[in-house]
PDB file of N, CA and C in Angstrom:
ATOM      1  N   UNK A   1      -9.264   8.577  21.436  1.00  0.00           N
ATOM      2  CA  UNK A   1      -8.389   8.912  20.325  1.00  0.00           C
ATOM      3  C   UNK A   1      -7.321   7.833  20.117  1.00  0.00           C
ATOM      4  N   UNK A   2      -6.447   7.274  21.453  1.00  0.00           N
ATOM      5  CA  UNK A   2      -5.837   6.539  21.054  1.00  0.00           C
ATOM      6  C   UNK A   2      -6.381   4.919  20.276  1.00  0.00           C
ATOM      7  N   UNK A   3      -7.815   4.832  20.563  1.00  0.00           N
ATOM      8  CA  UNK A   3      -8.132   3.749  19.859  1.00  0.00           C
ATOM      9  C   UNK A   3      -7.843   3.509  18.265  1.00  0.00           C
ATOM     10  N   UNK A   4      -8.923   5.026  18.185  1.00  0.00           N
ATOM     11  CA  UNK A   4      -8.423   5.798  16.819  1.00  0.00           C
ATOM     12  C   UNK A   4      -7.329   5.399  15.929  1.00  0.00           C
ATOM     13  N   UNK A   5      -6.119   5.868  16.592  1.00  0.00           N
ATOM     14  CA  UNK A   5      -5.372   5.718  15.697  1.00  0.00           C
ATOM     15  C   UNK A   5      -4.434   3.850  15.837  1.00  0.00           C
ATOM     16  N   UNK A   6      -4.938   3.517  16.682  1.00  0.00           N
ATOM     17  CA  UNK A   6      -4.495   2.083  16.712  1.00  0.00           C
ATOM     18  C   UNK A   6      -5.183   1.434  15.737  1.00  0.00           C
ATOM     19  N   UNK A   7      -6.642   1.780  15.582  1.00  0.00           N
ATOM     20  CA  UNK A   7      -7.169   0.981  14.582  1.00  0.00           C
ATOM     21  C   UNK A   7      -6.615   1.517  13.203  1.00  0.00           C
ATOM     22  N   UNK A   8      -6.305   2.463  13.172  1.00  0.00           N
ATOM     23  CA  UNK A   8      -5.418   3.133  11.727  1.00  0.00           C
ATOM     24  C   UNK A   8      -4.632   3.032  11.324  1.00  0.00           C
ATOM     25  N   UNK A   9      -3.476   2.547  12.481  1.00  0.00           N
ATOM     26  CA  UNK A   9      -2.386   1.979  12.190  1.00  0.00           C
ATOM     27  C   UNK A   9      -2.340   0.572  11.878  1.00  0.00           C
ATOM     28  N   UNK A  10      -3.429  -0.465  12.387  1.00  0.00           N
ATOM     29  CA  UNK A  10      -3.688  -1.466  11.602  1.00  0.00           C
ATOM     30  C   UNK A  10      -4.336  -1.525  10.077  1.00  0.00           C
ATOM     31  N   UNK A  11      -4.907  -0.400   9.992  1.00  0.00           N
ATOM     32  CA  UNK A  11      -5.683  -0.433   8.810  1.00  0.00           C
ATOM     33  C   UNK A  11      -4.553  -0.465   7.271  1.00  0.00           C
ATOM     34  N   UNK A  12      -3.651   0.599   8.356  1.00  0.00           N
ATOM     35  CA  UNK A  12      -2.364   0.736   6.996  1.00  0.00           C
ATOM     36  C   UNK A  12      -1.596  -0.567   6.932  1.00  0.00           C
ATOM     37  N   UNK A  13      -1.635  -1.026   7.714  1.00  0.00           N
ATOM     38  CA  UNK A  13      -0.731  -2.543   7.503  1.00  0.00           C
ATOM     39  C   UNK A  13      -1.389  -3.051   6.935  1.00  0.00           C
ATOM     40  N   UNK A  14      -2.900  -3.670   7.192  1.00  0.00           N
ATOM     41  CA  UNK A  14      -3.562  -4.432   6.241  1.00  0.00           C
ATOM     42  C   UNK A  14      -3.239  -3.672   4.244  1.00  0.00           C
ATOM     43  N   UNK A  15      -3.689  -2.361   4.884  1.00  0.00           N
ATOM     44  CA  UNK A  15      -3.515  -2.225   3.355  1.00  0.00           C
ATOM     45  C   UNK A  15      -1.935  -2.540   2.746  1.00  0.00           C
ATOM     46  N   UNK A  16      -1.236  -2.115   3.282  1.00  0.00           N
ATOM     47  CA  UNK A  16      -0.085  -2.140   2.853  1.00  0.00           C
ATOM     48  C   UNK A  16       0.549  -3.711   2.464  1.00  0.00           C
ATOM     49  N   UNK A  17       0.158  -4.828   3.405  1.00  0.00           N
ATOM     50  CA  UNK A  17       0.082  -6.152   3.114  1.00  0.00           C
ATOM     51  C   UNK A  17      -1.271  -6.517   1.622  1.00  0.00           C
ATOM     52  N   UNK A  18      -2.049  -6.182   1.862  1.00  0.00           N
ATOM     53  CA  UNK A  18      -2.914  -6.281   0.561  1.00  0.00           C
ATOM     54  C   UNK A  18      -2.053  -5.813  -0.622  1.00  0.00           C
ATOM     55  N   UNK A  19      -1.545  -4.565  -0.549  1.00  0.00           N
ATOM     56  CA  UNK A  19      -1.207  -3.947  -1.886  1.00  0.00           C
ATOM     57  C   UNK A  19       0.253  -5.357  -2.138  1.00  0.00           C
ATOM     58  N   UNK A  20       1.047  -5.441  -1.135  1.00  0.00           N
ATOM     59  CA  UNK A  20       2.639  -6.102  -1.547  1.00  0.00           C
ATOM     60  C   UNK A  20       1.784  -7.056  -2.233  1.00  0.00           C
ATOM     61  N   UNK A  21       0.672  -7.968  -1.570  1.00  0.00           N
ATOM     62  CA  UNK A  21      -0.029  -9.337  -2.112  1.00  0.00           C
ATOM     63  C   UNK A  21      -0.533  -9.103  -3.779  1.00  0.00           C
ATOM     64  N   UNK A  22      -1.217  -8.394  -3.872  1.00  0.00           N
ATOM     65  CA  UNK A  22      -1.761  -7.755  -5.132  1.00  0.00           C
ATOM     66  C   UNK A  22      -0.606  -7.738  -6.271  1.00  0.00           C
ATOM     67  N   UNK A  23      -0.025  -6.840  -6.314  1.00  0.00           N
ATOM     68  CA  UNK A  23       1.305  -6.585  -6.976  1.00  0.00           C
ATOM     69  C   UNK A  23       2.033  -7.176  -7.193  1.00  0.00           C
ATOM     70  N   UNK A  24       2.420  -8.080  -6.604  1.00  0.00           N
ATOM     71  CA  UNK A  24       3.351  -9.585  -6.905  1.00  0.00           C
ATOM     72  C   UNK A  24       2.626 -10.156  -7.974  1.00  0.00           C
ATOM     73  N   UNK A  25       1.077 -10.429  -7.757  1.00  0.00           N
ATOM     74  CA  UNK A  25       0.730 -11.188  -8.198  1.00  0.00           C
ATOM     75  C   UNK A  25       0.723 -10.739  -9.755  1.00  0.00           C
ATOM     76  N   UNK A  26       0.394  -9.105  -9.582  1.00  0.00           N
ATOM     77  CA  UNK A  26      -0.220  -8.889 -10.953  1.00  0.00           C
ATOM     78  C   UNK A  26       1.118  -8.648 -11.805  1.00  0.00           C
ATOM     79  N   UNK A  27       1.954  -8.740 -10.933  1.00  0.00           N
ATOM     80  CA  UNK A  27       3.842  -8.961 -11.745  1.00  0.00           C
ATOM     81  C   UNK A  27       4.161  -9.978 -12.297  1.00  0.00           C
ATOM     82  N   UNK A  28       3.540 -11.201 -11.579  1.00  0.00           N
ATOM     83  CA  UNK A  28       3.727 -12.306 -12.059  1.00  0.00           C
ATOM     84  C   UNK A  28       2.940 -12.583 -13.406  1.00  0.00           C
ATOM     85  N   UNK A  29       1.567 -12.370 -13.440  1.00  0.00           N
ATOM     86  CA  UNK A  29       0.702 -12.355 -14.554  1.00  0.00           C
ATOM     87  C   UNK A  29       1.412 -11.572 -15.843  1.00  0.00           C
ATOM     88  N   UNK A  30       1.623 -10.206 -15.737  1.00  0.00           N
ATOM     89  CA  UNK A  30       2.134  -9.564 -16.385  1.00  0.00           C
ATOM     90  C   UNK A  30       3.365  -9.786 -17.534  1.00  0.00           C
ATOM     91  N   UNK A  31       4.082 -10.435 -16.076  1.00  0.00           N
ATOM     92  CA  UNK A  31       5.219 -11.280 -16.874  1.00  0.00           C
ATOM     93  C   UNK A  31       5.041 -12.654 -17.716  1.00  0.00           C
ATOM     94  N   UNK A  32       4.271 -13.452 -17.306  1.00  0.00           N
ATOM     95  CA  UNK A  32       4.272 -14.804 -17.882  1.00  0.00           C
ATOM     96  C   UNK A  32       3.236 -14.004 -19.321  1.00  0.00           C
ATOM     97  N   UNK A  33       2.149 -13.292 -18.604  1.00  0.00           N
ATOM     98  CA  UNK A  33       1.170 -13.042 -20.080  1.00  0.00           C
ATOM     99  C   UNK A  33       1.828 -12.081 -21.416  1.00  0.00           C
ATOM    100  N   UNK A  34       2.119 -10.828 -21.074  1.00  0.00           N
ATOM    101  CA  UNK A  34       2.706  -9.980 -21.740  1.00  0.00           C
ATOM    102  C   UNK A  34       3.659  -9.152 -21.352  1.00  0.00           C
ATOM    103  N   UNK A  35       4.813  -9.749 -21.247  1.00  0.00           N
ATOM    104  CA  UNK A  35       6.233  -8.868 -20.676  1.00  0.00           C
ATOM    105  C   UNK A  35       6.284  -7.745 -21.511  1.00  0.00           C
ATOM    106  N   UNK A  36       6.476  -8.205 -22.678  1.00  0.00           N
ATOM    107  CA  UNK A  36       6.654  -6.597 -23.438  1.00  0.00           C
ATOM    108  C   UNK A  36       5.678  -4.852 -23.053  1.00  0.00           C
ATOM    109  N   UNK A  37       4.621  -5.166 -22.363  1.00  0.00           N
ATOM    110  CA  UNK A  37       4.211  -4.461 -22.030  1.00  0.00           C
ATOM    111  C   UNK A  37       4.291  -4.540 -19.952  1.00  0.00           C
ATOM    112  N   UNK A  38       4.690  -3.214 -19.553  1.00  0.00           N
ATOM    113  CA  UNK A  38       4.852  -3.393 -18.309  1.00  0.00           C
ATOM    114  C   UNK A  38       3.569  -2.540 -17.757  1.00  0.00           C
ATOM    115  N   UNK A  39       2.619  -3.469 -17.868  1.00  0.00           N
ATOM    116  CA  UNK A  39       1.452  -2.575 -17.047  1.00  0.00           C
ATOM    117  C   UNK A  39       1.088  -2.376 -15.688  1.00  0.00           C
ATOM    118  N   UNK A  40       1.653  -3.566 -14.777  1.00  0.00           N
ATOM    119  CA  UNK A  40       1.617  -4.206 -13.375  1.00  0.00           C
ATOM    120  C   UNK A  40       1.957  -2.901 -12.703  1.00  0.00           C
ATOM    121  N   UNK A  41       3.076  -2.259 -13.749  1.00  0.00           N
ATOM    122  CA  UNK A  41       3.710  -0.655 -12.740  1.00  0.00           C
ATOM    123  C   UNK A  41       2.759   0.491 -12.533  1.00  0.00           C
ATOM    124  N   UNK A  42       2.393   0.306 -13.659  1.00  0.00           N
ATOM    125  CA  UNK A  42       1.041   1.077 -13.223  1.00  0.00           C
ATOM    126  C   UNK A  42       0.504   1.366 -12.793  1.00  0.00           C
ATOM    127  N   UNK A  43      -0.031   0.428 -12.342  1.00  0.00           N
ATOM    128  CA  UNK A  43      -1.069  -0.154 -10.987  1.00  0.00           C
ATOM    129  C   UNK A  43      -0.455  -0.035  -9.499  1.00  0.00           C
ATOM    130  N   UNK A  44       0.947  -0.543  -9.648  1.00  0.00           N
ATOM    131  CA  UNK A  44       1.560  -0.693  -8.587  1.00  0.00           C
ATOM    132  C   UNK A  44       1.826   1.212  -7.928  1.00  0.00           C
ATOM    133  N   UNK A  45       2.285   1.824  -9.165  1.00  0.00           N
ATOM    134  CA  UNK A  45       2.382   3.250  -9.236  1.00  0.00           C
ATOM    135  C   UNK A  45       1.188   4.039  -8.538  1.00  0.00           C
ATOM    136  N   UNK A  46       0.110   3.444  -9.243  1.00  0.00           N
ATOM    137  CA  UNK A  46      -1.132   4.341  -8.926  1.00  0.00           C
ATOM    138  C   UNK A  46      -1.863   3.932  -7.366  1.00  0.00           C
ATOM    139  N   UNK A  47      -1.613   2.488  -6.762  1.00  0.00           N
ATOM    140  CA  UNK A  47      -2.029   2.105  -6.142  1.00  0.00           C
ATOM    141  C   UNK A  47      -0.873   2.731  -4.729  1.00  0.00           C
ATOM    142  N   UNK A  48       0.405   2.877  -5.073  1.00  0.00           N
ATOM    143  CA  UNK A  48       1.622   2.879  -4.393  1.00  0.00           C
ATOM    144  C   UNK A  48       1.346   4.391  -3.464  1.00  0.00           C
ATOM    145  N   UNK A  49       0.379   5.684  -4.673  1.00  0.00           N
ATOM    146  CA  UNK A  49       0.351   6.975  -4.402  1.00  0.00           C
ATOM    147  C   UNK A  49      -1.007   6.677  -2.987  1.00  0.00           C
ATOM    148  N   UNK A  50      -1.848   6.341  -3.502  1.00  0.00           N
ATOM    149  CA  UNK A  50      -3.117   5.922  -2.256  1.00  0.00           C
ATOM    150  C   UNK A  50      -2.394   5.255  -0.740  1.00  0.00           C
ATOM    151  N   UNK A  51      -1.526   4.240  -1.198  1.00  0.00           N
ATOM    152  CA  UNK A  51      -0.724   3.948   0.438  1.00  0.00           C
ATOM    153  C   UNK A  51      -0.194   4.969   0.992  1.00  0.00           C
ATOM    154  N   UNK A  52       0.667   5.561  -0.160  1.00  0.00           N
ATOM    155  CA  UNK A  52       1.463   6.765   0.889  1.00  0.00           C
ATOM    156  C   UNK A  52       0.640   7.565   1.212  1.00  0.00           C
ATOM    157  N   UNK A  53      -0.086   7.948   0.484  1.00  0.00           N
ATOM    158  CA  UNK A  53      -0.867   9.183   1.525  1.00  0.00           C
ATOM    159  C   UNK A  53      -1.605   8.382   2.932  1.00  0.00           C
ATOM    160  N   UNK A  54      -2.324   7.113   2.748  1.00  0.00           N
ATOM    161  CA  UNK A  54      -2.430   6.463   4.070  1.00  0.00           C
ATOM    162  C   UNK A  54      -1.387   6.154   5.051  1.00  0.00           C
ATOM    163  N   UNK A  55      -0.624   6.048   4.531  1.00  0.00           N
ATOM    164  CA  UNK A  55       0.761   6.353   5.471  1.00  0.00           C
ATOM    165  C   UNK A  55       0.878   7.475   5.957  1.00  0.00           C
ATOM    166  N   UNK A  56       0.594   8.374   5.047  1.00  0.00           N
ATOM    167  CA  UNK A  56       1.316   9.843   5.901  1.00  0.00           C
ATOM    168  C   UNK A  56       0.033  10.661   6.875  1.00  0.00           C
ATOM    169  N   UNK A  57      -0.721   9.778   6.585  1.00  0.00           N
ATOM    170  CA  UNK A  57      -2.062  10.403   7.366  1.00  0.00           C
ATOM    171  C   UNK A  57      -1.734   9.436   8.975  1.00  0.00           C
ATOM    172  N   UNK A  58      -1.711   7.971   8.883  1.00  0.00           N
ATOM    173  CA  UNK A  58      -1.074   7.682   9.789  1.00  0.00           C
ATOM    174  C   UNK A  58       0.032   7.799  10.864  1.00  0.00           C
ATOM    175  N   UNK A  59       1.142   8.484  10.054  1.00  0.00           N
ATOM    176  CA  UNK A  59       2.075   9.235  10.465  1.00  0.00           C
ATOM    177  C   UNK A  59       1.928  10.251  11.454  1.00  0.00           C
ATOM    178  N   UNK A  60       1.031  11.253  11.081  1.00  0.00           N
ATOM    179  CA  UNK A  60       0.738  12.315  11.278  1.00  0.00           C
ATOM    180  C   UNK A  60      -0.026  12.421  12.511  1.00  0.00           C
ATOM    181  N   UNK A  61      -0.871  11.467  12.667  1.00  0.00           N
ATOM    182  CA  UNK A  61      -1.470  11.074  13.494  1.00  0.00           C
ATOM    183  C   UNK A  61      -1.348  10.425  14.969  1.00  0.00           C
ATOM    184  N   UNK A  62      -0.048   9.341  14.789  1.00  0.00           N
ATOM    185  CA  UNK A  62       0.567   9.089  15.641  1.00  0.00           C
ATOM    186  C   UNK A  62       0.731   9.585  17.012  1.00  0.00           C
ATOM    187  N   UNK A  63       0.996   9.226  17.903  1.00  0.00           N
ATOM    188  CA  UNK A  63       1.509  10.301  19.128  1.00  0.00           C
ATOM    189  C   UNK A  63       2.753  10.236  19.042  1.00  0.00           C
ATOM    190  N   UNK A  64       3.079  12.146  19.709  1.00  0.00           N
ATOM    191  CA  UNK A  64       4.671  12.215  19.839  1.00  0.00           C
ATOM    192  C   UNK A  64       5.439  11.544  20.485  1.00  0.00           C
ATOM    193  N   UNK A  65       6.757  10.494  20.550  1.00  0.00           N
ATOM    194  CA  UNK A  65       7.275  10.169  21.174  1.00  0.00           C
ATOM    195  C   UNK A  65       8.333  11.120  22.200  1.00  0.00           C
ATOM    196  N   UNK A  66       8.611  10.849  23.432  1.00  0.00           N
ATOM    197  CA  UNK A  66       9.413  11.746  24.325  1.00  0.00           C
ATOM    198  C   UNK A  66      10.550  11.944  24.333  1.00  0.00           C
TER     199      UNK A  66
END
């Protein structure tokens, strides 16, 4: 089990480093292509709800500290 969740707790970092990488980028695009429209949030929004719940599954998972 504890492997388990070691590999899970890496998994959320990767993701969580993927998503910051992603999102910058598509902020940057967003902005230079069409500022007037803020779509990047969107994404960032919709993508933001999928981390947290991988977060909180990670969380949850964790062992208790003493």
């Amino acid at each position: 089990m504890a492997r388990h969740r070691s590999l899970l707790q890496l998994s959320f970092v990767i993701h969580a480093v993927v998503y910051v990488i992603v999102v910058v980028g598509l902020w940057r695009i967003n902005q230079t292509t069409s500022a007037e429209h803020d779509w990047a949030s969107i994404v960032a929004w919709g993508w933001g709800i999928g981390l947290a719940a991988h977060g909180t599954v990670w969380l949850m998972l964790r062992p208790k500290s003493r």
